[in-house]
C-alpha atoms as a PDB file:
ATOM      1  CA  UNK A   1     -37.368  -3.397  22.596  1.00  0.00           C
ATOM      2  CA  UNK A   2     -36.061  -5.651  25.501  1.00  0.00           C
ATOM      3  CA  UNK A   3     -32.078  -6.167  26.029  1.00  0.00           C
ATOM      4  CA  UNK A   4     -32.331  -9.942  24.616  1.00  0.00           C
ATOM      5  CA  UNK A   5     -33.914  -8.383  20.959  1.00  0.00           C
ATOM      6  CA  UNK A   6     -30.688  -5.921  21.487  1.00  0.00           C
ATOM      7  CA  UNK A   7     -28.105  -8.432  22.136  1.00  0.00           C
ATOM      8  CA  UNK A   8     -29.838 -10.603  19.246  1.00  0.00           C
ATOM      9  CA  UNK A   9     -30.117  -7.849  16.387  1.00  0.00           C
ATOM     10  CA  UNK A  10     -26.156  -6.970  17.202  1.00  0.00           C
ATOM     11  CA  UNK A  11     -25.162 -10.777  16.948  1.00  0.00           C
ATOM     12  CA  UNK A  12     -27.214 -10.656  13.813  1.00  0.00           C
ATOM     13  CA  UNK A  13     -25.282  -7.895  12.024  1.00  0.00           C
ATOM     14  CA  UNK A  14     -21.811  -8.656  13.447  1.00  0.00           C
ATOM     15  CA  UNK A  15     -22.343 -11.746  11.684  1.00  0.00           C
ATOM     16  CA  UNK A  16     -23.650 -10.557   8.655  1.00  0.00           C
ATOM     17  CA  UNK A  17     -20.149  -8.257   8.362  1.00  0.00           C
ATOM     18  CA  UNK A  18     -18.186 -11.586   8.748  1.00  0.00           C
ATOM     19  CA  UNK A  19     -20.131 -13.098   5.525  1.00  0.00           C
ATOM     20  CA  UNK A  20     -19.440  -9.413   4.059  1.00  0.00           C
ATOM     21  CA  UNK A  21     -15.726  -9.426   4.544  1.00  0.00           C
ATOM     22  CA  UNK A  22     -15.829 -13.324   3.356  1.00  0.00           C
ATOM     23  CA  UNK A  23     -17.532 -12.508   0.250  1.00  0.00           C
ATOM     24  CA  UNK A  24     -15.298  -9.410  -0.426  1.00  0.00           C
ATOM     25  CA  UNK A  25     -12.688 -11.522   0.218  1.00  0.00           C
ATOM     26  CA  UNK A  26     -13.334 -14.042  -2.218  1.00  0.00           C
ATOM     27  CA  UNK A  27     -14.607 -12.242  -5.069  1.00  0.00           C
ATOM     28  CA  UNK A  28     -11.222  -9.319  -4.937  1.00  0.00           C
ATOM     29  CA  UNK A  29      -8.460 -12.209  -3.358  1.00  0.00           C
ATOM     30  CA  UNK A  30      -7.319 -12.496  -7.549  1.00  0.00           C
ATOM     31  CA  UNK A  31      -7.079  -8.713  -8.428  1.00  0.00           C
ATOM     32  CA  UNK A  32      -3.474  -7.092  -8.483  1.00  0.00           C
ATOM     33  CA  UNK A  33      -2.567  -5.240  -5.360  1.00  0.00           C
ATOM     34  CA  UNK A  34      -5.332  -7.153  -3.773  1.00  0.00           C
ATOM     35  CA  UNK A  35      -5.130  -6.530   0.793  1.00  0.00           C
ATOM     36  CA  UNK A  36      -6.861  -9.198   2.708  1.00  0.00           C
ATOM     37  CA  UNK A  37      -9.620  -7.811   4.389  1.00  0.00           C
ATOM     38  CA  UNK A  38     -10.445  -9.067   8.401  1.00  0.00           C
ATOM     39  CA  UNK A  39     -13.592  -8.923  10.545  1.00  0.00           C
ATOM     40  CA  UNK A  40     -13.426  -9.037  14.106  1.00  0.00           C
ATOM     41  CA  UNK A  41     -16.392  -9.137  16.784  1.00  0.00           C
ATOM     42  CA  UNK A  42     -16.227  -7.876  20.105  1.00  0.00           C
ATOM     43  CA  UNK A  43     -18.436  -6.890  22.842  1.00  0.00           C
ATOM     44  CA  UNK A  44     -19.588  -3.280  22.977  1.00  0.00           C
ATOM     45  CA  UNK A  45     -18.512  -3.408  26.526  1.00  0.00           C
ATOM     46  CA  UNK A  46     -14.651  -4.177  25.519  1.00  0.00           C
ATOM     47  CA  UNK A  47     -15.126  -0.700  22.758  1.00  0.00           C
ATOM     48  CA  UNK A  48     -16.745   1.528  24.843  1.00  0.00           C
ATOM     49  CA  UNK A  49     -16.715   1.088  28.689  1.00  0.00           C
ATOM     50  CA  UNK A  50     -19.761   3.196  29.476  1.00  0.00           C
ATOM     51  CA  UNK A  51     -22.030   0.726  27.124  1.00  0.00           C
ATOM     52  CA  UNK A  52     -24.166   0.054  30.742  1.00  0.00           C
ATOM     53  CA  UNK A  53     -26.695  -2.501  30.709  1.00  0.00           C
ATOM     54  CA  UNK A  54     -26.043  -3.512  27.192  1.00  0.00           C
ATOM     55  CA  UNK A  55     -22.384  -4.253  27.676  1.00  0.00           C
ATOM     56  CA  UNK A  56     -23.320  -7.952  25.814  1.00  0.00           C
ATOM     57  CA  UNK A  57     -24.075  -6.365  22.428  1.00  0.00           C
ATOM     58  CA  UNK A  58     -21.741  -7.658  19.399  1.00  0.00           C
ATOM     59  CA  UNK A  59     -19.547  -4.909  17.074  1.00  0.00           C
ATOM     60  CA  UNK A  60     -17.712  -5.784  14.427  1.00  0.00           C
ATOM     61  CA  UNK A  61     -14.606  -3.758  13.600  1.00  0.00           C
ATOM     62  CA  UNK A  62     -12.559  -4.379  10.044  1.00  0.00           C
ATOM     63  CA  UNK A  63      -9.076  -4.566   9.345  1.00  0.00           C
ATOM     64  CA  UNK A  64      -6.459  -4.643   6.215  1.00  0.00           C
ATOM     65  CA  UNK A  65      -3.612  -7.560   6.289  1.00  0.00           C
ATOM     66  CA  UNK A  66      -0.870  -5.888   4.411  1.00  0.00           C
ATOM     67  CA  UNK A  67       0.985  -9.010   4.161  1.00  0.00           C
ATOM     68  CA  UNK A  68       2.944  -9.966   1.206  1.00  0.00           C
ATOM     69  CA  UNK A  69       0.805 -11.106  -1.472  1.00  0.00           C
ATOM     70  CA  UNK A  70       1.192 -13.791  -4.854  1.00  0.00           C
ATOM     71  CA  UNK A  71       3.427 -11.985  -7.539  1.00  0.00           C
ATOM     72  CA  UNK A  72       2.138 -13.316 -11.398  1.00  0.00           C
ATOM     73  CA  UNK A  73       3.672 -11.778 -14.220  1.00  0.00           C
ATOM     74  CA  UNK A  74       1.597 -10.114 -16.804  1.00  0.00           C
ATOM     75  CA  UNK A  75       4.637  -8.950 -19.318  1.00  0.00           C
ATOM     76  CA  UNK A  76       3.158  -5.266 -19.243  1.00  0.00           C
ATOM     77  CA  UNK A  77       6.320  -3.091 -19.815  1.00  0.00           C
ATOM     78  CA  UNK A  78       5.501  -1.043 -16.482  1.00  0.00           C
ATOM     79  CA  UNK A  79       3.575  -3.637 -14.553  1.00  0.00           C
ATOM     80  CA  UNK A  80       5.421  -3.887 -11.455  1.00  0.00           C
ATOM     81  CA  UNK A  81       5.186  -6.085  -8.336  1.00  0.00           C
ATOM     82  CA  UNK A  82       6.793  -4.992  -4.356  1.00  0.00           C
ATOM     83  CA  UNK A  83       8.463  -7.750  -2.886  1.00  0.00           C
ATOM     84  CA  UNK A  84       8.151  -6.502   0.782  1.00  0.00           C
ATOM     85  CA  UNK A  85       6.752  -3.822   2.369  1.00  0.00           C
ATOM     86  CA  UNK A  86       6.140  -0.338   0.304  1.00  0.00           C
ATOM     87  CA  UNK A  87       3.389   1.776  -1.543  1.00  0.00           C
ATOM     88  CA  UNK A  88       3.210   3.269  -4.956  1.00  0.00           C
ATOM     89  CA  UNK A  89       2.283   7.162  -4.302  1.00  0.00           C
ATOM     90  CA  UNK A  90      -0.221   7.716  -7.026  1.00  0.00           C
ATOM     91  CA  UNK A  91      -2.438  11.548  -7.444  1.00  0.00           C
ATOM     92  CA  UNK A  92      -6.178  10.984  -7.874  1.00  0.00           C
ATOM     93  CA  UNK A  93      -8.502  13.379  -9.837  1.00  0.00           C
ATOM     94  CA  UNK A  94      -8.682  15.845  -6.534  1.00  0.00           C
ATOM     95  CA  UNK A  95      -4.745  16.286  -6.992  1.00  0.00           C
ATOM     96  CA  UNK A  96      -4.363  14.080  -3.465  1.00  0.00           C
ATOM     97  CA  UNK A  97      -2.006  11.446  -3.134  1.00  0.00           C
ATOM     98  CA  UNK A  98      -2.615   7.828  -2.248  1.00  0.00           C
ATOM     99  CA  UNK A  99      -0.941   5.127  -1.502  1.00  0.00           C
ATOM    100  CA  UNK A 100      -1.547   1.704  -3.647  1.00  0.00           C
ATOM    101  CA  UNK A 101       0.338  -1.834  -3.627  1.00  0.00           C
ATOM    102  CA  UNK A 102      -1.340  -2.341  -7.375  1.00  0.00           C
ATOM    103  CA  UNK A 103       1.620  -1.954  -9.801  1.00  0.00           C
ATOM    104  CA  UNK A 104      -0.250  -2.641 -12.956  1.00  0.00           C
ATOM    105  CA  UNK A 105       1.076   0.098 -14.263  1.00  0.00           C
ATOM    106  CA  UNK A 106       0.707   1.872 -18.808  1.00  0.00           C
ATOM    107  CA  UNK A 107       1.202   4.771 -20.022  1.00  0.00           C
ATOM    108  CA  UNK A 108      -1.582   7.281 -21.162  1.00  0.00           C
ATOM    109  CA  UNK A 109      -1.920   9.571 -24.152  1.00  0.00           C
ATOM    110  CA  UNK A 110       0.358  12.134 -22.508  1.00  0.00           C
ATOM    111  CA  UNK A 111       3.175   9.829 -21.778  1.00  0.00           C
ATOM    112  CA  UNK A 112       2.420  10.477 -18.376  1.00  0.00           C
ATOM    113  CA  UNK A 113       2.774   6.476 -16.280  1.00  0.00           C
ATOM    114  CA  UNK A 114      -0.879   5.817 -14.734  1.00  0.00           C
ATOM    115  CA  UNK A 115      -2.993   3.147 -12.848  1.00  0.00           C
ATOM    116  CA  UNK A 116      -5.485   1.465 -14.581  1.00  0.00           C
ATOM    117  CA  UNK A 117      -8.169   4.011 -13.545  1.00  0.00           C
ATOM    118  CA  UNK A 118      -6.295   6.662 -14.895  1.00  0.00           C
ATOM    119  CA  UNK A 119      -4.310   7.871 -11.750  1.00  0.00           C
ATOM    120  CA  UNK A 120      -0.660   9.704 -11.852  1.00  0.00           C
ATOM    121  CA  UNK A 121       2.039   7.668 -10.574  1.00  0.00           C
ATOM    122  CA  UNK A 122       3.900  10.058  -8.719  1.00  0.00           C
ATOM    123  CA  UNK A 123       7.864   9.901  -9.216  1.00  0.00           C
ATOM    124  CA  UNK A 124      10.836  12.002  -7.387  1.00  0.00           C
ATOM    125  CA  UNK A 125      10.347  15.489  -6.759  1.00  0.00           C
ATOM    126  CA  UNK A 126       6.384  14.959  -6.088  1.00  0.00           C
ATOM    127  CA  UNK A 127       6.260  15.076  -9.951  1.00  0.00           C
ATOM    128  CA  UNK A 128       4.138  12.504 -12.861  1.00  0.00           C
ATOM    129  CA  UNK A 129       6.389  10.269 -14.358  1.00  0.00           C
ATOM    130  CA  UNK A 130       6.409  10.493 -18.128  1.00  0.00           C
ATOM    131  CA  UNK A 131       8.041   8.701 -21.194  1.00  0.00           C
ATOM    132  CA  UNK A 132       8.254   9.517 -24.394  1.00  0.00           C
ATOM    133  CA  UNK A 133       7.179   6.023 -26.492  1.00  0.00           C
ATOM    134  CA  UNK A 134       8.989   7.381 -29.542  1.00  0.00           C
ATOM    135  CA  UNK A 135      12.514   6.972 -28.031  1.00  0.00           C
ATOM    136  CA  UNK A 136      11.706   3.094 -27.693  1.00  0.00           C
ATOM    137  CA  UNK A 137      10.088   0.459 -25.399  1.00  0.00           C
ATOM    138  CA  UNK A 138      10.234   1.140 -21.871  1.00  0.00           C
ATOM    139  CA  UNK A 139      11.286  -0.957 -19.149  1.00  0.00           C
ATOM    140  CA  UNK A 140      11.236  -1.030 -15.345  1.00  0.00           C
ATOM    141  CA  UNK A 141      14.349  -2.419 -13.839  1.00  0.00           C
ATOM    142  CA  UNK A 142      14.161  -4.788 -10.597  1.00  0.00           C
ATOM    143  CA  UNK A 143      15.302  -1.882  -8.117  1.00  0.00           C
ATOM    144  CA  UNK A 144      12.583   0.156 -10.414  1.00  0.00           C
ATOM    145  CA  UNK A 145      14.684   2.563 -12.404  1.00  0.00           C
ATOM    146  CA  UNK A 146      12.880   3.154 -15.489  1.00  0.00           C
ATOM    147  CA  UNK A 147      14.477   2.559 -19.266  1.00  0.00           C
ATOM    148  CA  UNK A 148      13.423   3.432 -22.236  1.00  0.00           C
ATOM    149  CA  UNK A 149      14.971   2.248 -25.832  1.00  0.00           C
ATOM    150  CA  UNK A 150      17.796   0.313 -26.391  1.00  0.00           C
ATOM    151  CA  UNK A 151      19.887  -0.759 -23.195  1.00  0.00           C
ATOM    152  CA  UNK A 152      23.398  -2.168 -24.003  1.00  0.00           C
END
């Protein structure tokens, strides 16, 4: 294949990532935690300095804004928003930890505080948060300290 079919199959995908990251954009920009996704082209002779006669091809690399999103209130009694920068530490099913901006937020079966997929919210101590629902309504406090029952 000559260098022109090169340079014109790399412009082709490069592009295609930017309608990608558009469309991903657009179709997640409502969902709670949501992180702005960006799409940048460069030459393959800016990345990689030995790219040689093909130094004109087109690369796409991707990026995460974690800029401050639009807070909407949902009235879930542990649905909670950052204002700023800051993670939730949540454990998956593999017992790693992750890090999540999403603060919708319940409690499961166990009384144990979860994501809506199911994952542990981690509190202090590396340990699951849990409540127990039958000592009241829970609550989570702007600075996030966590009440359940009757506050007076």
């Amino acid at each position: 294949m000559s260098d022109a079919m090169y340079v014109a199959a790399s412009s082709l995908e490069a592009h295609q990532r930017i309608l990608d990251t558009a469309a991903y954009n657009a179709v997640n920009s409502q969902k709670p935690g949501f992180m702005r996704k960006h799409t940048m082209i460069r030459r393959f002779g800016d990345i990689m300095a030995d790219a040689g006669r093909r130094g004109q091809l087109l690369g796409a690399s991707e990026t995460y804004s974690f800029a401050q999103g639009d807070i909407s209130a949902d009235n879930g009694p542990f649905s909670v928003a950052l204002e700023g920068p800051g993670f939730f530490e949540i454990r998956g099913p593999d017992g790693k930890s992750y890090l999540t901006r999403n603060g919708e937020f319940r409690l499961d079966e166990n009384g144990r505080l979860v994501t809506v997929a199911g994952y542990e919210v981690v509190g202090e101590n590396d340990g699951a948060i849990r409540i127990d629902p039958s000592r009241g309504r829970g609550a989570v406090a702007a600075k996030g300290a966590i009440t359940v029952g009757s506050v007076g």
